[in-house]
C-alpha atoms as a PDB file:
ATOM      1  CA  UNK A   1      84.010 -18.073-207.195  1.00  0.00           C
ATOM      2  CA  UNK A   2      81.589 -15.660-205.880  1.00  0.00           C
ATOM      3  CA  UNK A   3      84.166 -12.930-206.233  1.00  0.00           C
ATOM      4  CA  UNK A   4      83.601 -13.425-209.853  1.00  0.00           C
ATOM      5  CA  UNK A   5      79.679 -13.222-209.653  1.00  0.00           C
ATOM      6  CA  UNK A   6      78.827  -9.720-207.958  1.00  0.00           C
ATOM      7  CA  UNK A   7      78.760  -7.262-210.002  1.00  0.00           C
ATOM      8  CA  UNK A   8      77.863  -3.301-209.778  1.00  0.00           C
ATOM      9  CA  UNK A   9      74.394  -2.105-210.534  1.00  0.00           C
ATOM     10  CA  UNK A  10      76.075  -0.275-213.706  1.00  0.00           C
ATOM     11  CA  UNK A  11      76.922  -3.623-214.568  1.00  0.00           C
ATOM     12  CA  UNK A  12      74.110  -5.516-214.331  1.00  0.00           C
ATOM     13  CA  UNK A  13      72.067  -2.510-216.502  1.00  0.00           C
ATOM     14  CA  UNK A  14      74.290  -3.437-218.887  1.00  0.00           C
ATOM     15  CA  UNK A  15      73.868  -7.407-219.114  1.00  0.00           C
ATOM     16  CA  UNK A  16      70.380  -6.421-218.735  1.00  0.00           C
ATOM     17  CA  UNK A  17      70.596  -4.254-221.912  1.00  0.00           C
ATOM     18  CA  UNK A  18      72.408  -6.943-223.399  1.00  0.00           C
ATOM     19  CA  UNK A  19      70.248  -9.656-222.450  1.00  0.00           C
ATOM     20  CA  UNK A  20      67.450  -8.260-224.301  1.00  0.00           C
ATOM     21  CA  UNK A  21      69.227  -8.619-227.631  1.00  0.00           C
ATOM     22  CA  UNK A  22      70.839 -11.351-227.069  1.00  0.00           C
ATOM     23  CA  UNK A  23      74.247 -10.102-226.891  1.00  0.00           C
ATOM     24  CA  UNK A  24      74.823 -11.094-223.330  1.00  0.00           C
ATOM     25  CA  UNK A  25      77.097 -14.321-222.491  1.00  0.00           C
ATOM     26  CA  UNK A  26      75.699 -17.536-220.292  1.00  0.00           C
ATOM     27  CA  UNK A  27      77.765 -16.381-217.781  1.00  0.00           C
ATOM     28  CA  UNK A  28      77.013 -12.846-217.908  1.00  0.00           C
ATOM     29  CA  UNK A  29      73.186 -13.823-217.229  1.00  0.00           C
ATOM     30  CA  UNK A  30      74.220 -15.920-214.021  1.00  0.00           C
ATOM     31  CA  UNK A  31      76.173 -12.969-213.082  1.00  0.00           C
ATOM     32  CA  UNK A  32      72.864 -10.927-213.175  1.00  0.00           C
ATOM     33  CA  UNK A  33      70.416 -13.276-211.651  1.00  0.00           C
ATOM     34  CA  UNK A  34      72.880 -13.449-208.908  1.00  0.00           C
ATOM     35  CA  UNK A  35      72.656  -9.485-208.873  1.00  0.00           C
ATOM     36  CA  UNK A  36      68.869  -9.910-208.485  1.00  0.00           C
ATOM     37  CA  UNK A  37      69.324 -11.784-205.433  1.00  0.00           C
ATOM     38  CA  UNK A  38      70.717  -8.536-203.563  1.00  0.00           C
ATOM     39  CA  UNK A  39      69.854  -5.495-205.621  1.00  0.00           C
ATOM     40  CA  UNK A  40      65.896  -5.537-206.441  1.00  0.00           C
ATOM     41  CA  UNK A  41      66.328  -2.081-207.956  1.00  0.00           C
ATOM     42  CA  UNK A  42      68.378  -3.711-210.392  1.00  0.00           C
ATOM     43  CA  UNK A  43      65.399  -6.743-210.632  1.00  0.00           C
ATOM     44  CA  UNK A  44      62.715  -4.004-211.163  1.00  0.00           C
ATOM     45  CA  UNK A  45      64.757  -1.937-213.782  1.00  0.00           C
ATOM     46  CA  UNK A  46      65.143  -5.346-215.676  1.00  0.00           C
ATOM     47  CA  UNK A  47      61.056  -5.837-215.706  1.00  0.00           C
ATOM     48  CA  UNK A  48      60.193  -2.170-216.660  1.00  0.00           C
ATOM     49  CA  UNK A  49      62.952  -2.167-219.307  1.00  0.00           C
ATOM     50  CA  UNK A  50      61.088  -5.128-220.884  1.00  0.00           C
ATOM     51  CA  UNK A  51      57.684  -3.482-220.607  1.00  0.00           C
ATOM     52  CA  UNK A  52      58.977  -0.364-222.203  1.00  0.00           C
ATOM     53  CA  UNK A  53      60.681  -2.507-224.802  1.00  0.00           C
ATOM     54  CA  UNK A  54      57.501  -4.295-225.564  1.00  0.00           C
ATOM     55  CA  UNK A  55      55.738  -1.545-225.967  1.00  0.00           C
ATOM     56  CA  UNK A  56      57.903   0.217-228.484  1.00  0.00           C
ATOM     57  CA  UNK A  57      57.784  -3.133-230.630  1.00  0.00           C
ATOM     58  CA  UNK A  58      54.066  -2.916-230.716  1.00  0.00           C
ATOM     59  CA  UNK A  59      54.047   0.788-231.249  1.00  0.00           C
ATOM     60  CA  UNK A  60      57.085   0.216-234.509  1.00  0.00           C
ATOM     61  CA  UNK A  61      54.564  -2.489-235.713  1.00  0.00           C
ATOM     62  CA  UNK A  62      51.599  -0.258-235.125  1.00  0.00           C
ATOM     63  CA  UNK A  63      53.291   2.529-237.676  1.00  0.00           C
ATOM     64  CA  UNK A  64      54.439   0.340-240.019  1.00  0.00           C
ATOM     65  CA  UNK A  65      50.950  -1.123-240.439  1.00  0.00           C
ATOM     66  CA  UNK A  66      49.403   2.159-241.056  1.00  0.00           C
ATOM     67  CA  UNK A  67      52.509   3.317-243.374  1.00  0.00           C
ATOM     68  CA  UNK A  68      52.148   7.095-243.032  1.00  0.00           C
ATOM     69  CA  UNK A  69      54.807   8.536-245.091  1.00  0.00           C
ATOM     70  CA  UNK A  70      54.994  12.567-246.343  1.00  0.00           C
ATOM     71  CA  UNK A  71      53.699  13.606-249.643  1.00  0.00           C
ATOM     72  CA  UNK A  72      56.787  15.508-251.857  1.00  0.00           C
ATOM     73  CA  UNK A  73      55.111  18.650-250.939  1.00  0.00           C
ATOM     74  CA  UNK A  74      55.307  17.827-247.607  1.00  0.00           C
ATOM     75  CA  UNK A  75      59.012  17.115-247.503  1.00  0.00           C
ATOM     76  CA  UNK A  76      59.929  19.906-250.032  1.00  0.00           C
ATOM     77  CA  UNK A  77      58.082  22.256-247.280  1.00  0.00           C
ATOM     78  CA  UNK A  78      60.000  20.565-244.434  1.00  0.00           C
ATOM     79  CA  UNK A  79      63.313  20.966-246.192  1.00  0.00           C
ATOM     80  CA  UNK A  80      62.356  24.777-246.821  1.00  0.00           C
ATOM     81  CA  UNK A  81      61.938  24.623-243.653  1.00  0.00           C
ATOM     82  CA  UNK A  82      65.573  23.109-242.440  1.00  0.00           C
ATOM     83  CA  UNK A  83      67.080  25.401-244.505  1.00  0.00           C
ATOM     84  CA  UNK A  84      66.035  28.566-243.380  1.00  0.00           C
ATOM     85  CA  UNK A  85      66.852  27.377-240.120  1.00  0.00           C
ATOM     86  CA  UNK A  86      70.452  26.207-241.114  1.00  0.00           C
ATOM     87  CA  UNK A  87      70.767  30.342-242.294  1.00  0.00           C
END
């Protein structure tokens, strides 16, 4: 039974990933808590990757509050732009 449970670190990163989206299986997330038990590395990576994530759904809320898009002049310049780069 506990053959089944240990994991590698690459594998827990990736429940952990998972986890956050809700993509990862019941038994995947006993897998990982078990993980936690051993690895800490793996248990801090899991905390900052939530912090991080929590930020960038503020900051994505932030911008779409504020709704700061280009003006056409503004894109037609930034396509000029691209395309003299492309040549």
């Amino acid at each position: 039974m506990f053959k089944k449970l240990k994991i590698s670190c690459d594998e827990a990163t990736t429940i952990c990933d998972k986890s956050q989206y809700g993509e990862a299986t019941v038994f995947q997330k006993i897998q990982l808590n078990f993980h936690f038990l051993v690895c800490k590395i793996c248990s801090m990576y899991t905390k900052q990757n939530s912090e991080m994530s929590k930020v960038y759904k503020m900051k994505a809320k932030d911008c779409k509050e504020k709704r700061q898009c280009m003006s056409s002049v503004e894109k037609e310049a930034l396509k000029r732009q691209l395309q003299e780069l492309e040549a």
